[in-house]
Protein backbone atom coordinates (compact mmCIF):
# COMPACT_ATOMS: atom_id res chain seq x y z
CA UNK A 1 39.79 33.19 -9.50
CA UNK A 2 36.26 34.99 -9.58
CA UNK A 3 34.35 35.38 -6.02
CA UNK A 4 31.93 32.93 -7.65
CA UNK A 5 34.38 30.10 -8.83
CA UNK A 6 35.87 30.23 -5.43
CA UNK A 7 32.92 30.15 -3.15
CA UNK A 8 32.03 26.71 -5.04
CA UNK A 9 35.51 25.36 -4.65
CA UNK A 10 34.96 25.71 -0.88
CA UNK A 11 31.80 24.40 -1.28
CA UNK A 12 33.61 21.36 -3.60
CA UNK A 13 35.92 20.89 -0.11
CA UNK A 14 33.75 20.39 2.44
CA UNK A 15 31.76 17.67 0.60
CA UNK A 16 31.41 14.07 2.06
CA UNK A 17 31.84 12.93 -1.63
CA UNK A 18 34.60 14.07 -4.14
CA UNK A 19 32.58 16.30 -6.45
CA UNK A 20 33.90 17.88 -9.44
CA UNK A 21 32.47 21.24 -11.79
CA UNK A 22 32.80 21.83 -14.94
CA UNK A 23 32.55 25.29 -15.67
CA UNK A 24 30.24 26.98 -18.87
CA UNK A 25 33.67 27.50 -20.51
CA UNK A 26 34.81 24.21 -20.03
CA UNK A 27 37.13 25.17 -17.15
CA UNK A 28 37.30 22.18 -14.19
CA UNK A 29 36.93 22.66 -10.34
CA UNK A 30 37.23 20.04 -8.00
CA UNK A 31 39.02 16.56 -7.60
CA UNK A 32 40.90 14.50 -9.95
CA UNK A 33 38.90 11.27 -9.44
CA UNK A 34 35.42 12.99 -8.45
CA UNK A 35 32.24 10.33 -7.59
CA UNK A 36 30.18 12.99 -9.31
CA UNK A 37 30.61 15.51 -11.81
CA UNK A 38 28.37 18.64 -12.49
CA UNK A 39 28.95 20.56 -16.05
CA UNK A 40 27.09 23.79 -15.81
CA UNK A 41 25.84 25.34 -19.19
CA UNK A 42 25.37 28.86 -17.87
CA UNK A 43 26.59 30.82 -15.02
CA UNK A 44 23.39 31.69 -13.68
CA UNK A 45 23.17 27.71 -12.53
CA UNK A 46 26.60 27.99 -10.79
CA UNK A 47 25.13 31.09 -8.71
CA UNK A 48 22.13 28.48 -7.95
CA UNK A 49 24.49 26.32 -6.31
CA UNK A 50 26.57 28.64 -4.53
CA UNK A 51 23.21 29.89 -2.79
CA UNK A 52 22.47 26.11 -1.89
CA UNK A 53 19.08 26.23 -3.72
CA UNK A 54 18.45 22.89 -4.10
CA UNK A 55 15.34 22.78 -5.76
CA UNK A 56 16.32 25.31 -8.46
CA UNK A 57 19.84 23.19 -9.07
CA UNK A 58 17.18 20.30 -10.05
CA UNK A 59 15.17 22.39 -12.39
CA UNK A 60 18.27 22.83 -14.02
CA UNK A 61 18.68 19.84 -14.40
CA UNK A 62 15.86 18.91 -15.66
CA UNK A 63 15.94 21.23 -18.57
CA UNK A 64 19.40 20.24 -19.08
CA UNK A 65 21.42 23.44 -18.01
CA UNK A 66 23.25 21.12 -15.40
CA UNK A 67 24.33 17.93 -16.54
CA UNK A 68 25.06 15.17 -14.14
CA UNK A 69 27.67 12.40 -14.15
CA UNK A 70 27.72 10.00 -11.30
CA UNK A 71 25.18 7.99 -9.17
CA UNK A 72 22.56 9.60 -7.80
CA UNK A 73 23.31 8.14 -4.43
CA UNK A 74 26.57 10.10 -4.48
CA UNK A 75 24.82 13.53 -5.68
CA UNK A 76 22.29 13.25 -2.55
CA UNK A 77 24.71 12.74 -0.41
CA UNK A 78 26.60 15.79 -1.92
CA UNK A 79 23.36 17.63 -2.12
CA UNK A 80 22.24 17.32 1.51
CA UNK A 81 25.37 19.20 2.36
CA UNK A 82 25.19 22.09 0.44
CA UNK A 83 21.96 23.08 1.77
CA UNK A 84 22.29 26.55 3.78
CA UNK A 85 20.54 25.19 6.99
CA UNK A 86 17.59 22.90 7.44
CA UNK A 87 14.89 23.10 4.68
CA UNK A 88 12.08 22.40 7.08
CA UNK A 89 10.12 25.96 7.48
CA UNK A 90 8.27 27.26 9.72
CA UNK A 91 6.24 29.83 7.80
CA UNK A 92 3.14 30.65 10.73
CA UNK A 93 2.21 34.30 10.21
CA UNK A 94 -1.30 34.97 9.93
CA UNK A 95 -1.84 35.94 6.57
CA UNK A 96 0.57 33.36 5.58
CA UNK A 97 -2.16 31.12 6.84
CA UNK A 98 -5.17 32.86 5.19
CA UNK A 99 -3.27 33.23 1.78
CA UNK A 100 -2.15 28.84 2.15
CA UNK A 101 -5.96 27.80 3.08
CA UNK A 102 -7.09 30.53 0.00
CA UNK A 103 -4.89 28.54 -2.48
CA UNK A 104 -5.29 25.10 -1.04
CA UNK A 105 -8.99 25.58 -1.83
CA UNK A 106 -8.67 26.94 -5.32
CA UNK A 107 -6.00 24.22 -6.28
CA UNK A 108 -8.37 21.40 -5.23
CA UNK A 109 -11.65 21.43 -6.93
CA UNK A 110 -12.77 17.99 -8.12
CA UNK A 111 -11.82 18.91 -12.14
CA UNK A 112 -8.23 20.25 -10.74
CA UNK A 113 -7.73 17.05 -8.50
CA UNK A 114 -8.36 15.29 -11.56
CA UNK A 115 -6.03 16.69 -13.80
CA UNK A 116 -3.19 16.78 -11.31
CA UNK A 117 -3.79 12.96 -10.77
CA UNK A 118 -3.54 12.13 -14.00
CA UNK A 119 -0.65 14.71 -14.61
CA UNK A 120 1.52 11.69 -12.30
CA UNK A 121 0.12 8.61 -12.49
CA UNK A 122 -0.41 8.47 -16.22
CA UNK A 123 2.39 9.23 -17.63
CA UNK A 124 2.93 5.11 -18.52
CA UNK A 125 2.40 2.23 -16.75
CA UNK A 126 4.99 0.55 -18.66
CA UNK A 127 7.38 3.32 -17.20
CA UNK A 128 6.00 2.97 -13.71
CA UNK A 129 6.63 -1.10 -13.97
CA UNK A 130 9.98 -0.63 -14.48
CA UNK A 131 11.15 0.18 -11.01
CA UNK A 132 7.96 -0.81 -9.16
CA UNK A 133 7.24 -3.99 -7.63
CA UNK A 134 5.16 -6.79 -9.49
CA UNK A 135 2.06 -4.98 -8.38
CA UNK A 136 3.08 -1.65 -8.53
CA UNK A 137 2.93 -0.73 -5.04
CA UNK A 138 3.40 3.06 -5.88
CA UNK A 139 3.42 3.60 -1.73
CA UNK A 140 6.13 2.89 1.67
CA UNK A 141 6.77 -0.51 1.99
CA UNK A 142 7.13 -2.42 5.50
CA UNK A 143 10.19 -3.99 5.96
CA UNK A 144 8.68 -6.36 8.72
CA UNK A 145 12.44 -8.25 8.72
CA UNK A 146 15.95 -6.75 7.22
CA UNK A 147 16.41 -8.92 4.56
CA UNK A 148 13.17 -8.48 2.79
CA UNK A 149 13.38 -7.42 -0.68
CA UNK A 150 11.11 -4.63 -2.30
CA UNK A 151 8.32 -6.88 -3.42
CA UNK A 152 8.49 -9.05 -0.07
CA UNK A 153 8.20 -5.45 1.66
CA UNK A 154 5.85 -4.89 0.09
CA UNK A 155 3.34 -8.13 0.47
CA UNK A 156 4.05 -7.44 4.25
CA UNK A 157 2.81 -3.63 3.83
CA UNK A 158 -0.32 -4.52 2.28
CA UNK A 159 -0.80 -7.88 5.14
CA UNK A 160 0.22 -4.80 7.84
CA UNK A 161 -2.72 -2.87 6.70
CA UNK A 162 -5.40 -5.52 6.15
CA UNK A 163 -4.25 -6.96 9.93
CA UNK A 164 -4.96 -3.39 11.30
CA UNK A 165 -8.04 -2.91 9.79
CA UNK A 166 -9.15 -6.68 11.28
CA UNK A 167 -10.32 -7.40 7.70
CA UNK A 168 -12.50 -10.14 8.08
CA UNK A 169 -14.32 -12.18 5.19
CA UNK A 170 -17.85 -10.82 4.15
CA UNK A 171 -16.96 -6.98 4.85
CA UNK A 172 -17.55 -4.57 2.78
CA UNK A 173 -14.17 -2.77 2.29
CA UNK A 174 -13.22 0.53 0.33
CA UNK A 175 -10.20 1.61 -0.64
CA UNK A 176 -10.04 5.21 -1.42
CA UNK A 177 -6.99 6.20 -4.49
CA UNK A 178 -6.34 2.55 -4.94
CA UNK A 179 -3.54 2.99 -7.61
CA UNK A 180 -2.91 -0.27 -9.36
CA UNK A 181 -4.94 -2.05 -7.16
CA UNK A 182 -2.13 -3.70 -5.01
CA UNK A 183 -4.17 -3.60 -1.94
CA UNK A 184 -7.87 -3.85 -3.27
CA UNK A 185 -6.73 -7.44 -4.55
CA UNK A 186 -4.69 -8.46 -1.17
CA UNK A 187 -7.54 -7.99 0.38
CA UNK A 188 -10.02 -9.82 -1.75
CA UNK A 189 -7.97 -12.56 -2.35
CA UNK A 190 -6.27 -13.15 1.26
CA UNK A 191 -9.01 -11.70 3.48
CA UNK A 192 -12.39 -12.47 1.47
CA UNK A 193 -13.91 -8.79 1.72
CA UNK A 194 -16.11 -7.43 -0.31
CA UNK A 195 -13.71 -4.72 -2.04
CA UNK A 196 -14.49 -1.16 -3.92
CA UNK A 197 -11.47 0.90 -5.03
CA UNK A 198 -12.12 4.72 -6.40
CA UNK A 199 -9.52 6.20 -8.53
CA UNK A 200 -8.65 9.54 -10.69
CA UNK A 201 -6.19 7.61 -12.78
CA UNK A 202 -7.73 6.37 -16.42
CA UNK A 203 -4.80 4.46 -16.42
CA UNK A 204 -5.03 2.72 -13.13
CA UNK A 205 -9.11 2.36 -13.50
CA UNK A 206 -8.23 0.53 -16.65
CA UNK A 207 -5.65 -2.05 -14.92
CA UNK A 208 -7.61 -2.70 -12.39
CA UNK A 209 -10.52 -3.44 -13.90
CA UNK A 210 -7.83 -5.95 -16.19
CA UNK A 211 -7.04 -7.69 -13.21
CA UNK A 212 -10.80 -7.85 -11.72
CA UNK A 213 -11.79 -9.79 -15.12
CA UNK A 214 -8.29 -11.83 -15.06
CA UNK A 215 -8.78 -12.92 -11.47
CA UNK A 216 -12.21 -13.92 -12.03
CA UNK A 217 -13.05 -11.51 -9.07
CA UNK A 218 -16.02 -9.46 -10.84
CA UNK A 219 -18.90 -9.18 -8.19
CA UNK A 220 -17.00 -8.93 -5.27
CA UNK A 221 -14.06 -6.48 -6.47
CA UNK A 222 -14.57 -3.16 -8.24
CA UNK A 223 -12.81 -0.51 -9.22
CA UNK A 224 -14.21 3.25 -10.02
CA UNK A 225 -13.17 6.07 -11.54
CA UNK A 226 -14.33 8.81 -8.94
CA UNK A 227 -13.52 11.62 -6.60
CA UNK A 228 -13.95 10.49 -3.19
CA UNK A 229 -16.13 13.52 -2.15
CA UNK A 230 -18.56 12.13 -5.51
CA UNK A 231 -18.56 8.46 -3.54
CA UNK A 232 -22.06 7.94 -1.89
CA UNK A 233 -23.40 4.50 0.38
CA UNK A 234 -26.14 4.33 2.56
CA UNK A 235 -25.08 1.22 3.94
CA UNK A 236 -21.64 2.07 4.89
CA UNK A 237 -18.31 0.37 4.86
CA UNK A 238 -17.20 -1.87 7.34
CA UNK A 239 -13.43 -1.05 6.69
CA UNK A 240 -11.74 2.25 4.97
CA UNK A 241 -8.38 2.53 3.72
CA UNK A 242 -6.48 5.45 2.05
CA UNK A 243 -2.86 4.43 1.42
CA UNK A 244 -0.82 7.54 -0.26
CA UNK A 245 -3.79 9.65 -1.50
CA UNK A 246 -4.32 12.54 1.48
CA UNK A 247 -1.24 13.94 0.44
CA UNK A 248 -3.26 15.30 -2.79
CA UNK A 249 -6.11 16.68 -0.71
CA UNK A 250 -4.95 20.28 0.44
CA UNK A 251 -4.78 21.90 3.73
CA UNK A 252 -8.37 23.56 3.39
CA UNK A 253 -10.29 19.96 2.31
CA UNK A 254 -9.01 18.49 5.19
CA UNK A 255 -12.36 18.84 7.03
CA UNK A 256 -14.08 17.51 4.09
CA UNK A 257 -12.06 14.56 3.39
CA UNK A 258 -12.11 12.78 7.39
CA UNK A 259 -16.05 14.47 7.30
CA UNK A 260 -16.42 11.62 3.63
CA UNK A 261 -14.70 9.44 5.60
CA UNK A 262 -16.67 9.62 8.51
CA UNK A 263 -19.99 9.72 6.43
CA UNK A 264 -18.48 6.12 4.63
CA UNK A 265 -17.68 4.34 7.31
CA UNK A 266 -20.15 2.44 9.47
CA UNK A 267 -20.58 2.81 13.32
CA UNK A 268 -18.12 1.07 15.14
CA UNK A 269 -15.66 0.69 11.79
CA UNK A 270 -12.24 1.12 10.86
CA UNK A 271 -10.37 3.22 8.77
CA UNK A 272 -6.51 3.60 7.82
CA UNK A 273 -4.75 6.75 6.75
CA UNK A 274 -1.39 6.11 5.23
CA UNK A 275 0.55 8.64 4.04
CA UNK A 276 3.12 11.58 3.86
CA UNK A 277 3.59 14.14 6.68
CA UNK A 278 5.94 17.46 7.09
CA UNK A 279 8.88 17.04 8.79
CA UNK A 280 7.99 20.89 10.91
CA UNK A 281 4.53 21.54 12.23
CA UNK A 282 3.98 24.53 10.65
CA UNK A 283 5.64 23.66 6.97
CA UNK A 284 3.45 22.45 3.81
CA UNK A 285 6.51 21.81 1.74
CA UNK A 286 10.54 21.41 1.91
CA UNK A 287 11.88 24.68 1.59
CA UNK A 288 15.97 25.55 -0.32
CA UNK A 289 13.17 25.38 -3.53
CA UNK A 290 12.51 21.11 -3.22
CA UNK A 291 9.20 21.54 -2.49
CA UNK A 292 8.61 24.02 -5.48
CA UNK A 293 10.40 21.76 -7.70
CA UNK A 294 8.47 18.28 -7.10
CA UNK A 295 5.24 20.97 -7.67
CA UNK A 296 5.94 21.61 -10.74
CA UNK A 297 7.48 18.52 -12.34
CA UNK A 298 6.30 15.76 -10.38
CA UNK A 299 3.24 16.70 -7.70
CA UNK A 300 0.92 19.71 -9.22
CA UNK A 301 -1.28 21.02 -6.29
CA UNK A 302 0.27 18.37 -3.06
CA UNK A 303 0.45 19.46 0.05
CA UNK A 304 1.99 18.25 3.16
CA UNK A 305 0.83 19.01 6.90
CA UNK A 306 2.14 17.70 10.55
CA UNK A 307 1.18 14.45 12.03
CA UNK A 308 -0.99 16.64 14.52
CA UNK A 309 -2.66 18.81 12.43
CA UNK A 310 -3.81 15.85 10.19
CA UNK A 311 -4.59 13.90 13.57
CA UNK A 312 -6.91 17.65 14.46
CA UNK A 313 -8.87 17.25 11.28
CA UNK A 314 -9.49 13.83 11.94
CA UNK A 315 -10.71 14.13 15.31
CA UNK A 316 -12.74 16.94 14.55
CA UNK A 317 -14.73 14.75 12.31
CA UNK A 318 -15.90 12.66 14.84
CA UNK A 319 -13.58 9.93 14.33
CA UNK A 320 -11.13 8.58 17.40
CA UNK A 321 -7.46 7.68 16.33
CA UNK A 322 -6.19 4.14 17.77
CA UNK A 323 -2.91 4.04 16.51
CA UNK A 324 -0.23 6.04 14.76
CA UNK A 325 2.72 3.93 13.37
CA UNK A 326 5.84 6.51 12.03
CA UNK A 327 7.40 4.12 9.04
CA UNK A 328 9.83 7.34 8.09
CA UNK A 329 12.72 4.91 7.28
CA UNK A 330 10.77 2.41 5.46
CA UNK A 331 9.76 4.61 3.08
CA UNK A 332 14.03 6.04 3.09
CA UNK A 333 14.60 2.64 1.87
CA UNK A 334 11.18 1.73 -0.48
CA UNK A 335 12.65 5.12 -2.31
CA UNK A 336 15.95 4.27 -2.87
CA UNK A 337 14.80 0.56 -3.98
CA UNK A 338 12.99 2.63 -6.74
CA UNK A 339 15.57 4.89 -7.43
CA UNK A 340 18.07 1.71 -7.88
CA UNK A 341 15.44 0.14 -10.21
CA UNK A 342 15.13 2.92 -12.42
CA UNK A 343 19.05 3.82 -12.42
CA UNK A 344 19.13 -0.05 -13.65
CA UNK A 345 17.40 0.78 -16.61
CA UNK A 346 17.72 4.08 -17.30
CA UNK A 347 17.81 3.09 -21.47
CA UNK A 348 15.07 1.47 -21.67
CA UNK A 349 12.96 4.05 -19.88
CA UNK A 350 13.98 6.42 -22.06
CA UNK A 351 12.56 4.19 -24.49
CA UNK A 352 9.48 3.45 -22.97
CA UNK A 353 8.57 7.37 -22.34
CA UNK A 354 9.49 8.24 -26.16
CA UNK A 355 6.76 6.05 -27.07
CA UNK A 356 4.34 8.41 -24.84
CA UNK A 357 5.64 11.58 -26.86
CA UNK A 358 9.30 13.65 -28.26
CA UNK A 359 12.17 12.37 -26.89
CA UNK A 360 12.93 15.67 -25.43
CA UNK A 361 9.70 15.39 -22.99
CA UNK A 362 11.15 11.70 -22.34
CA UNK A 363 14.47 13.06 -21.41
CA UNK A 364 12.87 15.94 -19.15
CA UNK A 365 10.69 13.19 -17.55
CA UNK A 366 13.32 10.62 -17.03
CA UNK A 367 15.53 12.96 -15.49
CA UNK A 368 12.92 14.63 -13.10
CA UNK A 369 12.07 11.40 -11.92
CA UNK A 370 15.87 10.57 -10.70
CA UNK A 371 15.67 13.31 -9.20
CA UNK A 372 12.33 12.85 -7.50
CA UNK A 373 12.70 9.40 -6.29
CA UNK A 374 16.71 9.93 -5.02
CA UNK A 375 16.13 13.58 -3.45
CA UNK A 376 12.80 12.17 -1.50
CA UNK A 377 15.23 9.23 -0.46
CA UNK A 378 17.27 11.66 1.01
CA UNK A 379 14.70 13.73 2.90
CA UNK A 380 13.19 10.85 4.30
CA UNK A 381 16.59 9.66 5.48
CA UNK A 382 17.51 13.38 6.96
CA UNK A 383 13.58 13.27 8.88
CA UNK A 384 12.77 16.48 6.81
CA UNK A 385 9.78 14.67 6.07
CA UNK A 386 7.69 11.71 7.56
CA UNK A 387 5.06 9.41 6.62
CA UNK A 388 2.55 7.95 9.16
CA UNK A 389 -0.20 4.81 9.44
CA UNK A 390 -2.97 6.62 11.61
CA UNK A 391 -6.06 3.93 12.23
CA UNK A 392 -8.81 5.38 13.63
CA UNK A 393 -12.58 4.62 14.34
CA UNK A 394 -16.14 5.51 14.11
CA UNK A 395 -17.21 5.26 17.79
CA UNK A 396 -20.82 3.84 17.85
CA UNK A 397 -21.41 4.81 21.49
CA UNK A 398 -21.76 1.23 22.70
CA UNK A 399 -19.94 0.11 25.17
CA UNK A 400 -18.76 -3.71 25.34
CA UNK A 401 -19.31 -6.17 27.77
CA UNK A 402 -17.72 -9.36 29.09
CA UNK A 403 -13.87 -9.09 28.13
CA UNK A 404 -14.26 -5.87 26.20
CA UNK A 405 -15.78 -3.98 28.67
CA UNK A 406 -15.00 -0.67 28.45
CA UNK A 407 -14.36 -0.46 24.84
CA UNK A 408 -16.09 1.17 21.62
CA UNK A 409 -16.14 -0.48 18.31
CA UNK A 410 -14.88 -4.02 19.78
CA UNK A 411 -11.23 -2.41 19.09
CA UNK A 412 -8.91 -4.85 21.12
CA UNK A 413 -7.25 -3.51 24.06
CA UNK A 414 -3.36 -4.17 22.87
CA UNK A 415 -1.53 -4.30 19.85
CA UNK A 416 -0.72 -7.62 19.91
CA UNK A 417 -2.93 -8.60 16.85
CA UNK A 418 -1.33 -6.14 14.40
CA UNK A 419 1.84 -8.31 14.51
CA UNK A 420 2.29 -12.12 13.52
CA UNK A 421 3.85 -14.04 15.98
């Protein structure tokens, strides 16, 4: 046996699932009765997974030199194992730094934002419906009680946010990267704001504005399709929310994007951040090659950044953070409710994405996304990344009397509100 062929037959042994390999010459490695089977097309894929690169094992994948057979639950479980060591980096050398804030800048101009946007969320909403909620909730839902199920999760994420915020009816509310509108409408419809949504999505402008029309909510719901640093108001919002879009900012437009913020939002408002996090405080993606690979097939131009450097940026833009909620195994479990869906229906996906272009692009799609939606699963699951609800406010230098004393922004002094009784 070559050096090669056996280092992945102890690699095939010290799995938590029976995996099996099919070697390029149709040899076999493994179990029997394997959970999952890998056939490798060329050797230079086998050397991939000997070296525990992850990422590059998907890219295979992807462009079909790997094959899979099995569930994906099975291959992450696999695939968490053969990783060398943790994939959370810790990459904090000075010109490291200067060269990450260099590209960060170049990768986010407003046209560039655009086109990454678009790269994602337009590939078909039919596609997207599939394994979405109802209301295609493309974000971590709240699973306020065990039993829920995805689209009760997520009803109780949306309620989580508006109860946070204090919605109350009358205000004017924006919602900044408001995807299919999911919250823009919860919030109109349940909470009587005045609601604005900004979007780079044609396709999500386009539903929205469907729904606006269908709802008979034109007037007091709209729906743009804008850059957030384009978005101007000289009245200010009362309430700010931006649910799964600040991962598509960039390290170096942090100051920028809480300085919009802070410019949008009234004295003595609200705003929520919701959104993804690094699992290390010095990483911007998961190393072992994941973070290259959702890059390039699924995320062009996102970055990630710690809890407390996002928390830094928002401070320094003159807003004060109230409360940070960690919902890292909510979104382990929104993920693999998607994953589940899609697996479910993995036919007529293929279907629906052929009718967007070849069927070779469909297949490359389809199988990037199974491996998007169950590897994230996974890396939520392992804490390699996070995802955090920070609500902050615009302090309007007033102090409260009577009961409030003390306080800025009439903010109450527990959490007690947040949650229904």
């Amino acid at each position: 046996m070559e050096p090669l062929e056996r280092k992945i037959s102890v690699q095939l042994e010290s799995l938590p699932v029976p995996v099996a390999v099919t070697l390029p010459g149709g040899r076999r490695l493994g179990p029997a009765h394997p959970a999952v089977t890998l056939a490798f097309h060329d050797w230079t894929s086998l050397a991939v997974m000997a070296a525990g690169q992850i990422g590059k094992m998907a890219e295979d994948i992807v462009e079909g030199r790997i094959e899979i057979h099995g569930r994906m639950r099975d291959l992450m479980a696999a695939a968490a194992d053969l990783l060398p060591g943790s994939p959370v980096g810790s990459d904090t050398g000075w010109w490291t730094s200067v060269l990450r804030n260099a590209l960060s800048r170049a990768a986010h101009s407003t046209q560039k934002d655009a086109e990454q946007v678009q790269f994602h969320y337009d590939v078909s909403d039919d596609f997207y419906s599939l394994w979405l909620d109802p209301r295609r909730v493309y974000s971590c839902a709240y699973y306020r009680e065990a039993g829920m199920s995805l689209e009760q999760a997520q009803e109780a994420k949306l309620d989580h946010i508006c109860r946070k915020l204090m919605l109350r009816e009358g205000e004017r509310f924006l919602d900044i990267g408001a995807g299919w509108g999911g919250l823009l409408m919860w919030a109109a419809e349940h909470y009587g704001v005045d609601a604005t949504g900004i979007t780079l999505s044609k396709n999500q402008h386009a539903h929205v504005n469907r729904l606006i029309e269908e709802k008979g909510l034109k007037g007091r719901v709209r729906m743009e399709l804008r850059d957030y640093r384009e978005l101007e108001d000289e009245r200010g919002f009362d309430k700010i929310a931006s649910v799964g879009m600040f991962e598509h900012v960039g390290r170096a437009n942090m100051p920028v994007y809480f300085g919009q913020i802070q410019q949008l939002l009234r004295p003595g408002g609200l705003v929520m951040n919701h959104g993804i996090t690094a699992g290390g405080v010095y990483s911007t993606q998961l190393g072992a090659g994941m973070g290259d690979f959702i890059g390039k097939y699924i995320f062009p131009g996102g970055e990630l950044l710690h809890v407390s450097h996002v928390l830094r940026e928002l401070s320094a833009a003159g807003l004060e953070m109230l409360d940070t909620e960690n919902l890292r195994p909510h979104y382990a479990r929104t993920l693999w409710a998607w994953s589940d869906a899609l697996e479910d229906r993995l036919e007529e996906a293929q279907r629906v994405l052929e009718g967007t272009g070849s069927a070779r692009d469909a297949g490359k799609v389809l199988r990037a996304y199974r491996l998007y939606l169950a590897g994230c699963a996974m890396t939520f699951e392992q804490g390699w990344i996070s995802l955090h609800q920070m609500l902050a406010a615009r302090p309007d230098g007033r102090p409260e009397t009577g009961s409030l004393k003390g306080a800025q922004s009439a903010y109450p002094f527990t959490r007690e509100y947040m949650y229904p009784r």
